[in-house]
PDB file of N, CA and C in Angstrom:
ATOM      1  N   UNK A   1       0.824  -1.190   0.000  1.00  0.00           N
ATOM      2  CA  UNK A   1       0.000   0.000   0.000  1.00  0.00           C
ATOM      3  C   UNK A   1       0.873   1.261   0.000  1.00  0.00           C
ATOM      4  N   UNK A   2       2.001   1.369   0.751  1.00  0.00           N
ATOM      5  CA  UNK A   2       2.655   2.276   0.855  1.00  0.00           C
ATOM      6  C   UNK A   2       4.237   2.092   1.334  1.00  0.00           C
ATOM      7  N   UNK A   3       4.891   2.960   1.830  1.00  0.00           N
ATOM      8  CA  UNK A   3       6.580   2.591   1.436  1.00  0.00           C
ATOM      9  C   UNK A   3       6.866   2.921   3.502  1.00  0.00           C
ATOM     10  N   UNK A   4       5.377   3.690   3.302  1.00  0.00           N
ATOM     11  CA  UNK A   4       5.461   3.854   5.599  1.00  0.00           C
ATOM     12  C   UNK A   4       5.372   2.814   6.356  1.00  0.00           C
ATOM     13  N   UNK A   5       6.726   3.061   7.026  1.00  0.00           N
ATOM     14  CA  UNK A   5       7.033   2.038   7.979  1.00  0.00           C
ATOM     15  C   UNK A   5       6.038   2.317   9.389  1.00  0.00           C
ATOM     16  N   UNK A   6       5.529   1.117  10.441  1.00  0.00           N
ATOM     17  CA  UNK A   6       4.955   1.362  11.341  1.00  0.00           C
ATOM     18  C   UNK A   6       5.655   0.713  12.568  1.00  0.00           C
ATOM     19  N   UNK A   7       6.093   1.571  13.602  1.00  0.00           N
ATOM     20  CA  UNK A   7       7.339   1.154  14.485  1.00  0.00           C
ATOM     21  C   UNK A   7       6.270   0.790  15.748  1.00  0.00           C
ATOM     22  N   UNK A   8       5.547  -0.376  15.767  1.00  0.00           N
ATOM     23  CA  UNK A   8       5.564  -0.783  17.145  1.00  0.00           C
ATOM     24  C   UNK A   8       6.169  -1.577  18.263  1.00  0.00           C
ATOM     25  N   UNK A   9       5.798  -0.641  19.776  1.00  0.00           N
ATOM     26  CA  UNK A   9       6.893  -1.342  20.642  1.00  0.00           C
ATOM     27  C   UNK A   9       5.733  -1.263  22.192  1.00  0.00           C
ATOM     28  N   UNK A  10       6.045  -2.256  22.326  1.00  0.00           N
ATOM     29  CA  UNK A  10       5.240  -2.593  23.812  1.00  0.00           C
ATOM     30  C   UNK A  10       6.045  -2.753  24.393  1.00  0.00           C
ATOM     31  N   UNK A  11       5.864  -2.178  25.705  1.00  0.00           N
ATOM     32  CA  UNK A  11       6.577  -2.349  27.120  1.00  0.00           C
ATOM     33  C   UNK A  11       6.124  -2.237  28.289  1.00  0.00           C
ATOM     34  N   UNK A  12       6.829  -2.187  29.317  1.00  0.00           N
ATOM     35  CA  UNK A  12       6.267  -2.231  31.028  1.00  0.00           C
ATOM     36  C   UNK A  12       7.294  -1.143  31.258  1.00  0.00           C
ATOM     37  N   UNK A  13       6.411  -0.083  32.620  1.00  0.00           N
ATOM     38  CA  UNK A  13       7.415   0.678  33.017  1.00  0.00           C
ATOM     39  C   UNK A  13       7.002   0.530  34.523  1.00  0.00           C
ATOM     40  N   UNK A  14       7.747   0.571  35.676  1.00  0.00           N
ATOM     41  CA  UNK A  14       7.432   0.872  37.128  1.00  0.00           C
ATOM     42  C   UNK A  14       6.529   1.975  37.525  1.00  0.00           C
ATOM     43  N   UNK A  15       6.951   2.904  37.007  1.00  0.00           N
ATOM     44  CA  UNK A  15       6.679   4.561  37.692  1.00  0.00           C
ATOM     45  C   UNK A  15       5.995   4.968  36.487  1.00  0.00           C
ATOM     46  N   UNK A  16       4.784   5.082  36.448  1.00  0.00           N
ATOM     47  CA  UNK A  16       3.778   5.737  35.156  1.00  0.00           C
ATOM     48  C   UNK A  16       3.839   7.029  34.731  1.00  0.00           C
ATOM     49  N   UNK A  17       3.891   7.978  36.623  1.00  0.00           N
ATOM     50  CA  UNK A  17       4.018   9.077  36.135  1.00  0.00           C
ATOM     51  C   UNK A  17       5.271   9.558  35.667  1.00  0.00           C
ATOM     52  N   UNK A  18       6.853   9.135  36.134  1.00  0.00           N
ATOM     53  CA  UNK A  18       7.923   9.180  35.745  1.00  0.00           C
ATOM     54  C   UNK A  18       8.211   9.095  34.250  1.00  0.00           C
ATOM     55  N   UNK A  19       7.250   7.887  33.523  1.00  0.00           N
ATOM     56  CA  UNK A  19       7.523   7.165  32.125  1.00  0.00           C
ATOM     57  C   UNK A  19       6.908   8.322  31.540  1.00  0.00           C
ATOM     58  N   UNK A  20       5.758   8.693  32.192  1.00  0.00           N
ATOM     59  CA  UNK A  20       4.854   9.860  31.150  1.00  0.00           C
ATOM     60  C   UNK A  20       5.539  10.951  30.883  1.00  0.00           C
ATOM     61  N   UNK A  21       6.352  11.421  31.932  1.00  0.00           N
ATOM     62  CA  UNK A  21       7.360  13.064  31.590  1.00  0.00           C
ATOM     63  C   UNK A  21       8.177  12.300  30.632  1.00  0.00           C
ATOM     64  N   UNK A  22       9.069  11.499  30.918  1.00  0.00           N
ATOM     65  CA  UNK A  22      10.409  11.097  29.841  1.00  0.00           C
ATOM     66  C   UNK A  22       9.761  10.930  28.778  1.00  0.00           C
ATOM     67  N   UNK A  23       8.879  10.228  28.587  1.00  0.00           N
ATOM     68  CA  UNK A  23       7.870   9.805  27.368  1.00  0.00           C
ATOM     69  C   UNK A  23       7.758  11.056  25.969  1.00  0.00           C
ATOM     70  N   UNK A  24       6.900  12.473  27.281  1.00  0.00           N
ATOM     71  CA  UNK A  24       6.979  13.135  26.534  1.00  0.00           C
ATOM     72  C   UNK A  24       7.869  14.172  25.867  1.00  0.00           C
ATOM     73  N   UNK A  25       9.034  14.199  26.799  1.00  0.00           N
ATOM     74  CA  UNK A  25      10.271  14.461  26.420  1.00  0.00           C
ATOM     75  C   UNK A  25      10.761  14.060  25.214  1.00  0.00           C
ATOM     76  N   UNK A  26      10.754  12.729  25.489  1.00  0.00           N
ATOM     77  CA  UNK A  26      11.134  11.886  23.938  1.00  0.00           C
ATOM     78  C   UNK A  26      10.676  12.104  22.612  1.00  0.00           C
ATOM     79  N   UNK A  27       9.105  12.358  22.710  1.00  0.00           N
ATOM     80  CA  UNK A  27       8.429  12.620  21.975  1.00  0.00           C
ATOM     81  C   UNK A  27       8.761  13.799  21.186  1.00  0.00           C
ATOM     82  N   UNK A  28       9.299  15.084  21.979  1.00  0.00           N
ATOM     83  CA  UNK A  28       9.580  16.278  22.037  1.00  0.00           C
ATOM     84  C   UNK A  28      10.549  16.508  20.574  1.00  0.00           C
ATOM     85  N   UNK A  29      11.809  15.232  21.276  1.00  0.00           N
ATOM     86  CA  UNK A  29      13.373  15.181  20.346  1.00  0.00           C
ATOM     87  C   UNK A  29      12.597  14.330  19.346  1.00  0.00           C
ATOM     88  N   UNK A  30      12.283  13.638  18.661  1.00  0.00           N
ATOM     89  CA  UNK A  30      12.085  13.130  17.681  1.00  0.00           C
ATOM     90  C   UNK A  30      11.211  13.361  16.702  1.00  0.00           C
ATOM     91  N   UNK A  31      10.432  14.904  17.102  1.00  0.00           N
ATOM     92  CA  UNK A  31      10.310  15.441  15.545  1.00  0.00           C
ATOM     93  C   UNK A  31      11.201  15.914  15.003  1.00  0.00           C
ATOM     94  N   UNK A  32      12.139  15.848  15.235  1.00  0.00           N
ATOM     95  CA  UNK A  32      13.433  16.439  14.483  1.00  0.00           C
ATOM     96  C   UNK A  32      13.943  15.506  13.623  1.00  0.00           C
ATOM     97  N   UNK A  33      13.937  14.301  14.040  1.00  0.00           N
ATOM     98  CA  UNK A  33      14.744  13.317  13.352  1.00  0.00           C
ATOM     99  C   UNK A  33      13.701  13.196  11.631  1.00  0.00           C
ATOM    100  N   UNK A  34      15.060  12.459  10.962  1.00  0.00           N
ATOM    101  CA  UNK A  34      14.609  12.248   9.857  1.00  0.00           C
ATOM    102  C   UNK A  34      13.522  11.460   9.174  1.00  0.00           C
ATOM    103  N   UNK A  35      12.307  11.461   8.396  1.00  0.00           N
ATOM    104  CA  UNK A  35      11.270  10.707   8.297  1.00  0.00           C
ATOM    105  C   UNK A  35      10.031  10.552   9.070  1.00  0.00           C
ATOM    106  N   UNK A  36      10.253  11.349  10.337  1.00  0.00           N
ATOM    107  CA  UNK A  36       9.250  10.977  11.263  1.00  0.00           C
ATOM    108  C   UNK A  36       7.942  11.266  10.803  1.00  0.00           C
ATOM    109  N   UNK A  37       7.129  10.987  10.855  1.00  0.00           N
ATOM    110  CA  UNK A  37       5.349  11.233  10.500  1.00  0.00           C
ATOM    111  C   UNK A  37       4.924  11.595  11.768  1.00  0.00           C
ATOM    112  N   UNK A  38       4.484  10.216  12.614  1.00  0.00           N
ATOM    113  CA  UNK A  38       3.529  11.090  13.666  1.00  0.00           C
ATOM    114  C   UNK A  38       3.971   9.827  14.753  1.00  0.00           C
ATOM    115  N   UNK A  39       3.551   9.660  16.198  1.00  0.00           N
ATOM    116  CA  UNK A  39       3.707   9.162  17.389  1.00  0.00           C
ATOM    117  C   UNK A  39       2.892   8.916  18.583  1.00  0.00           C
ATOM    118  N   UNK A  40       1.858   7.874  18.580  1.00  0.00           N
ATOM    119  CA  UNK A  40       0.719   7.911  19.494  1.00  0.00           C
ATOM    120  C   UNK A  40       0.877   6.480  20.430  1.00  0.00           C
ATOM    121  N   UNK A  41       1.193   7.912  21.901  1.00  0.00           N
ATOM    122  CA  UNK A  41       1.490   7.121  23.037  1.00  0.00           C
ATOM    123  C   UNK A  41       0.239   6.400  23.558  1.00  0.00           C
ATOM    124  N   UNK A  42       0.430   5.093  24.142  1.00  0.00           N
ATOM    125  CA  UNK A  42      -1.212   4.676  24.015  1.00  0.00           C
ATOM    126  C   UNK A  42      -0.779   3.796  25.423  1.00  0.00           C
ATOM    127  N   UNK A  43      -1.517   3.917  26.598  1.00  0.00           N
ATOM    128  CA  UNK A  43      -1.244   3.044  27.602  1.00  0.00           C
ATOM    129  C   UNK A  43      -2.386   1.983  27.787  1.00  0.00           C
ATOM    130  N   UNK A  44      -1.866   0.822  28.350  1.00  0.00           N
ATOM    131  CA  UNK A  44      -3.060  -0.164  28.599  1.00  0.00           C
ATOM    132  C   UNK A  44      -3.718  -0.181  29.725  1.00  0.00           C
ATOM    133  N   UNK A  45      -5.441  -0.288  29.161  1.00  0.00           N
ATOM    134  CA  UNK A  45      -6.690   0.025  30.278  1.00  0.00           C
ATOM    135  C   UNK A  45      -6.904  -0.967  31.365  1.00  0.00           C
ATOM    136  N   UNK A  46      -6.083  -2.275  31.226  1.00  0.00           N
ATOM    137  CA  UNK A  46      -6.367  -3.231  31.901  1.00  0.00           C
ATOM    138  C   UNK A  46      -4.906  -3.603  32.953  1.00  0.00           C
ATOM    139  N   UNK A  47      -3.934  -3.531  32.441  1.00  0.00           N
ATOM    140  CA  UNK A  47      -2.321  -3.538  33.058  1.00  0.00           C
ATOM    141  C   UNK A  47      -1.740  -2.082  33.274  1.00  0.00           C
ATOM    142  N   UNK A  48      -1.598  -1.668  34.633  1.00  0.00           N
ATOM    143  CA  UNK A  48      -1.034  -0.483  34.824  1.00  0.00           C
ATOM    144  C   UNK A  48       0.170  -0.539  34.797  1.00  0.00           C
ATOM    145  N   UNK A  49       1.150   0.381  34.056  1.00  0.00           N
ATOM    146  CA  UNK A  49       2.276   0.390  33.628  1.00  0.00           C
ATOM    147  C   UNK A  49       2.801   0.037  32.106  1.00  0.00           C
ATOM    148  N   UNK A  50       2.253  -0.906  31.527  1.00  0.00           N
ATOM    149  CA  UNK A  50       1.804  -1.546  30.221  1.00  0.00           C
ATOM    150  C   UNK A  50       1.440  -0.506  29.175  1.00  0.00           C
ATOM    151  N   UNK A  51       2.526  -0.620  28.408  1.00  0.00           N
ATOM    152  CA  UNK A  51       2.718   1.000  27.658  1.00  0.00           C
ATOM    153  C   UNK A  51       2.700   0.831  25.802  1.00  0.00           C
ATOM    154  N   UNK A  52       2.453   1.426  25.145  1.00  0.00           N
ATOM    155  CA  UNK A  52       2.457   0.391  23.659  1.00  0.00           C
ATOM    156  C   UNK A  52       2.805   2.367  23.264  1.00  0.00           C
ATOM    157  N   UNK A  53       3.875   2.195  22.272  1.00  0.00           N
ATOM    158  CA  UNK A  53       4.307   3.427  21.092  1.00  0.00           C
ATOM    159  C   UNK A  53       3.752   2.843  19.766  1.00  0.00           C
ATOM    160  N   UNK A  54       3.030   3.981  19.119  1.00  0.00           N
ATOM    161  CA  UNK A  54       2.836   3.631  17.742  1.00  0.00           C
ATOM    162  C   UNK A  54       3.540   4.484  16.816  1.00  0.00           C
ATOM    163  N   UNK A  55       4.583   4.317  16.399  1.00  0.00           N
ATOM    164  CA  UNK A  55       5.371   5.473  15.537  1.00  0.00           C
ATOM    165  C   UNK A  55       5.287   4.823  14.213  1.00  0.00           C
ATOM    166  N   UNK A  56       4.975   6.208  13.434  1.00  0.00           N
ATOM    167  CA  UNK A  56       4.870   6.023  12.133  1.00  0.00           C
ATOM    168  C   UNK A  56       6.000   6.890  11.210  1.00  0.00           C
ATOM    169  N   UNK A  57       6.956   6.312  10.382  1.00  0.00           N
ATOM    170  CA  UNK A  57       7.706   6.435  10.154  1.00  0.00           C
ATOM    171  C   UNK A  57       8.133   6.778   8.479  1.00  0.00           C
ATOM    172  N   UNK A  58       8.424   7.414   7.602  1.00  0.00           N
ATOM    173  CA  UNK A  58       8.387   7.463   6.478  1.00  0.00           C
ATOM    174  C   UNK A  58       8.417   6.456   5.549  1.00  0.00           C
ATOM    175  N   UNK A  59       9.599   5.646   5.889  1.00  0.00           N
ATOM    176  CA  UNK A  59      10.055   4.449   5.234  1.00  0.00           C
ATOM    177  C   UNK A  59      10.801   3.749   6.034  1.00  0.00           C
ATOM    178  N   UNK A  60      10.865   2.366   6.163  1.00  0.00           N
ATOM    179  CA  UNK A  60      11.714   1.616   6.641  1.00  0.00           C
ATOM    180  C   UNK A  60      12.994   2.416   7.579  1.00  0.00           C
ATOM    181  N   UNK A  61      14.217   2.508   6.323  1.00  0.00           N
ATOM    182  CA  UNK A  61      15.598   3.142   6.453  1.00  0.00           C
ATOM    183  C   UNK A  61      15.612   4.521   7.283  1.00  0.00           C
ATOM    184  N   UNK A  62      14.156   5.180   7.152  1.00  0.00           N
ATOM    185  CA  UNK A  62      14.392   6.352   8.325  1.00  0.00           C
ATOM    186  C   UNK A  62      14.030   5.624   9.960  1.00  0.00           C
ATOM    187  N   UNK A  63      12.811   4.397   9.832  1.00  0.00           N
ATOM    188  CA  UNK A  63      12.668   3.865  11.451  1.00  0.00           C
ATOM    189  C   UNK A  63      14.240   3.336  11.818  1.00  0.00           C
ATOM    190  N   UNK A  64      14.530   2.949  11.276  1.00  0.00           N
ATOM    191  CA  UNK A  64      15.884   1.862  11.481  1.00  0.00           C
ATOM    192  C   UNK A  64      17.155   2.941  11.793  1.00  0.00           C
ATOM    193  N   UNK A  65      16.846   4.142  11.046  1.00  0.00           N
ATOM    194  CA  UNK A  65      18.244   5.359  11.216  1.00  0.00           C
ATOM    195  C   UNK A  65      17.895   5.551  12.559  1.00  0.00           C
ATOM    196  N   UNK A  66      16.183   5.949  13.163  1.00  0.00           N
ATOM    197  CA  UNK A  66      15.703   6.838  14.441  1.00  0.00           C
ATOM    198  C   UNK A  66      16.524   5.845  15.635  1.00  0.00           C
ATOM    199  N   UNK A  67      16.349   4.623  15.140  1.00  0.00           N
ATOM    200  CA  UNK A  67      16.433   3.336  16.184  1.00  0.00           C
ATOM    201  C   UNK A  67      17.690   3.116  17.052  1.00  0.00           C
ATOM    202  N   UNK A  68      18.952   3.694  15.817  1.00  0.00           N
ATOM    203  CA  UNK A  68      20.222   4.093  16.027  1.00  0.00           C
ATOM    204  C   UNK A  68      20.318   5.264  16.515  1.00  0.00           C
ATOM    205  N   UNK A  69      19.808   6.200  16.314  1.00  0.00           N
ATOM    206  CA  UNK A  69      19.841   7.575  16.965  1.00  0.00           C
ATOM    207  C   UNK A  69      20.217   7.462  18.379  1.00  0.00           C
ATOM    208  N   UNK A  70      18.299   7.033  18.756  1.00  0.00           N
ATOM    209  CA  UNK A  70      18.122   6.951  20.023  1.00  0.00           C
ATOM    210  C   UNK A  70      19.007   6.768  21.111  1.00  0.00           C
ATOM    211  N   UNK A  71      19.346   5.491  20.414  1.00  0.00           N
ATOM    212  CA  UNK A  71      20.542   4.818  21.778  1.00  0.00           C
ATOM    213  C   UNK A  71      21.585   5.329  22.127  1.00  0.00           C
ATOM    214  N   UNK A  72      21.779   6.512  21.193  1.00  0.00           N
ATOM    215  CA  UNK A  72      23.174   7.680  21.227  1.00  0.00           C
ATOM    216  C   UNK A  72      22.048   9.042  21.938  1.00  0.00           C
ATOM    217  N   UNK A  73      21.266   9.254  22.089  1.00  0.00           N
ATOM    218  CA  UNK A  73      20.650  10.536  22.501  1.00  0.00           C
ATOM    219  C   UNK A  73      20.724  11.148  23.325  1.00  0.00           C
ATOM    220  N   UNK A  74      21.359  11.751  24.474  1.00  0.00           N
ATOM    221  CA  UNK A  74      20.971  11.545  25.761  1.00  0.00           C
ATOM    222  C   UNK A  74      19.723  11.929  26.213  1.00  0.00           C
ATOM    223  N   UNK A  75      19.065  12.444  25.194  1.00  0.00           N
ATOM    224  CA  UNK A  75      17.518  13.394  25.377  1.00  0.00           C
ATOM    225  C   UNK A  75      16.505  11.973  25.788  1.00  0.00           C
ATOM    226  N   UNK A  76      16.969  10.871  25.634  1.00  0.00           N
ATOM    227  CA  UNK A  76      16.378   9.468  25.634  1.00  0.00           C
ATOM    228  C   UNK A  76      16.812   8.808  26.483  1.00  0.00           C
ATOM    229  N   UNK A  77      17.521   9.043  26.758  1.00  0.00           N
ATOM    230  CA  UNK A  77      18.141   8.368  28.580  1.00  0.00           C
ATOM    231  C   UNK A  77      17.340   8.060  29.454  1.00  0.00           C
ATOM    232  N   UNK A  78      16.395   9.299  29.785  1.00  0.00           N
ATOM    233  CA  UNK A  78      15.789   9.233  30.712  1.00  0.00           C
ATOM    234  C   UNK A  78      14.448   8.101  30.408  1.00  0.00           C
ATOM    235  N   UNK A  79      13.784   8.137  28.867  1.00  0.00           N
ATOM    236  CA  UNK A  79      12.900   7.675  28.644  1.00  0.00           C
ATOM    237  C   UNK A  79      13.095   6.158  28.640  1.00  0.00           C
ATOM    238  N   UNK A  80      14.546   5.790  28.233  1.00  0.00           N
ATOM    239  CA  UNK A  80      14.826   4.135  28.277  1.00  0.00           C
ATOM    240  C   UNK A  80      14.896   3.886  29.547  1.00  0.00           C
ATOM    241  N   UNK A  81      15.502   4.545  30.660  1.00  0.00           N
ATOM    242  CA  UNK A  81      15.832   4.601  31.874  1.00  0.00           C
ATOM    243  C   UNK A  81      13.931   3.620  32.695  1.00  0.00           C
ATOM    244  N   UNK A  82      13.248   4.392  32.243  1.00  0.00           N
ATOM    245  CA  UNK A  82      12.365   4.409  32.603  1.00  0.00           C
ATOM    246  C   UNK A  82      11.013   2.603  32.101  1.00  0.00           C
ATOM    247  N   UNK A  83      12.130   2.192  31.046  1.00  0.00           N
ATOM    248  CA  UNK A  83      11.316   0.638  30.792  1.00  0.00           C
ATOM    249  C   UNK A  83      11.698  -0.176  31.519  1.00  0.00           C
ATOM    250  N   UNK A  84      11.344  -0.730  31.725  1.00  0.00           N
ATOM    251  CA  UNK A  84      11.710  -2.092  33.006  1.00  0.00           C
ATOM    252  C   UNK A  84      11.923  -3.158  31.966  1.00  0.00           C
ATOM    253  N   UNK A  85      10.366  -3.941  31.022  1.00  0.00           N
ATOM    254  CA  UNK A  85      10.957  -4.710  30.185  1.00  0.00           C
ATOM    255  C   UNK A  85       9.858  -4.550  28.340  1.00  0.00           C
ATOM    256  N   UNK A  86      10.716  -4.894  27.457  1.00  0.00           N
ATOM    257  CA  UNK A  86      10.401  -4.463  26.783  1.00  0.00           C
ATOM    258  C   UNK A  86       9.943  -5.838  25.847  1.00  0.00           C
ATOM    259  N   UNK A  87       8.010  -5.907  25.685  1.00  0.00           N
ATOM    260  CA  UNK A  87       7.546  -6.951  25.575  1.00  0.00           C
ATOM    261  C   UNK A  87       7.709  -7.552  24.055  1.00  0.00           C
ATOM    262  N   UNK A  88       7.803  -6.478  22.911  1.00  0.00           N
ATOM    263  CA  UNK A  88       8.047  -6.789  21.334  1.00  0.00           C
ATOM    264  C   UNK A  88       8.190  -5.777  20.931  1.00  0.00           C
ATOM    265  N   UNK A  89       9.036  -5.361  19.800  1.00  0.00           N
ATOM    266  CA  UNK A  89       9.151  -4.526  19.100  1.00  0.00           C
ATOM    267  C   UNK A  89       9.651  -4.754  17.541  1.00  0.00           C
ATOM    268  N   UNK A  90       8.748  -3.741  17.019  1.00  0.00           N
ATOM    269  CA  UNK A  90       9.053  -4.781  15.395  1.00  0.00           C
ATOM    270  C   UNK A  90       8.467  -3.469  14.678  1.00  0.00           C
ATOM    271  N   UNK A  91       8.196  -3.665  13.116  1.00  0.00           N
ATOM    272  CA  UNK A  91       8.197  -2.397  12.236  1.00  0.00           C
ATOM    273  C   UNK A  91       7.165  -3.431  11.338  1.00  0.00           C
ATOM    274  N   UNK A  92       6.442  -2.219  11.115  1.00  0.00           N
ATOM    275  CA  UNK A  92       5.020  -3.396  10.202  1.00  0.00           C
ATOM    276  C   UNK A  92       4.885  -2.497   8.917  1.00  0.00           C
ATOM    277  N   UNK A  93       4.410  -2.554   8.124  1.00  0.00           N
ATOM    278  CA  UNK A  93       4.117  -2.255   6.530  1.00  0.00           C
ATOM    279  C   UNK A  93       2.611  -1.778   6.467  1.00  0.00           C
ATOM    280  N   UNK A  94       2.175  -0.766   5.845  1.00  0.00           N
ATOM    281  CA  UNK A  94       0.423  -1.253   6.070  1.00  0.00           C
ATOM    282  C   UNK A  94      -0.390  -2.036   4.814  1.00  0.00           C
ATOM    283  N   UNK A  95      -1.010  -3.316   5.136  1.00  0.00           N
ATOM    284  CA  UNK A  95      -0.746  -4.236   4.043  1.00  0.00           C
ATOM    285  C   UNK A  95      -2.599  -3.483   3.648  1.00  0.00           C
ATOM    286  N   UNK A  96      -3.475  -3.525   4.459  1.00  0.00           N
ATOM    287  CA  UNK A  96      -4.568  -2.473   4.154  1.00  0.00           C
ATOM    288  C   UNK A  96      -5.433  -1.898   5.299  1.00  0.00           C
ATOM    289  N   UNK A  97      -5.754  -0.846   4.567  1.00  0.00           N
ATOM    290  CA  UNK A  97      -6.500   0.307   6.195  1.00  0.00           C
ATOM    291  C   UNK A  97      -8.089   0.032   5.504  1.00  0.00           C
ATOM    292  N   UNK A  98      -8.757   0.392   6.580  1.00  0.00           N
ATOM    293  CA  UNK A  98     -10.215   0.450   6.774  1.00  0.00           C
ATOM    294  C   UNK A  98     -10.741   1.359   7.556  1.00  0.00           C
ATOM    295  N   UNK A  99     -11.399   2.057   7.271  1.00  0.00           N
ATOM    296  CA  UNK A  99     -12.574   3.118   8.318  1.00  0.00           C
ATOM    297  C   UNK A  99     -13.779   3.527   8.440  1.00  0.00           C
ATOM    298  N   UNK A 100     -14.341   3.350   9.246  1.00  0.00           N
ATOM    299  CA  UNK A 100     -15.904   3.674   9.288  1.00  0.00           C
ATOM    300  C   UNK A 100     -16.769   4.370   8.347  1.00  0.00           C
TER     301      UNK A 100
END
């Protein structure tokens, strides 16, 4: 359908409100980076702490550049600091959309 990469990553964090400042910190530094589209923090209604990122990404080669970034950032320190464990993370394609 398209060449946009979709960067999802589920995780667990201890401290919710802690994860939520770094979170949005993070959020902050990475419109800058290259390719970025858009970023919707989404927490789970049933597991407190249980955290899912939906980043949408231009193409592949820009999620995969951000991915490398990060781990050099220090603007992201705080936000990795803040996962305890990190349940899957993977990059999806959109094979087809649907809407009401």
């Amino acid at each position: 359908m398209s060449d946009t990469s979709i960067e999802l990553v589920v995780f667990k964090v201890a401290d919710v409100a802690t994860a939520r400042l770094a979170r949005t910190a993070a959020q902050d530094l990475v419109r800058s980076y290259p390719g970025f589209v858009s970023w919707t923090a989404l927490e789970g209604v049933e597991e407190t702490g249980l955290f899912c990122d939906f980043v949408v990404w231009a193409d592949l080669d820009s999620a995969k550049a951000a991915a490398a970034k990060v781990m050099e950032d220090p603007g992201f320190a705080a936000y990795m600091a803040s996962i305890n464990a990190v349940v899957s993370m993977s990059h999806y394609s959109v094979w087809r959309r649907m809407a009401a």
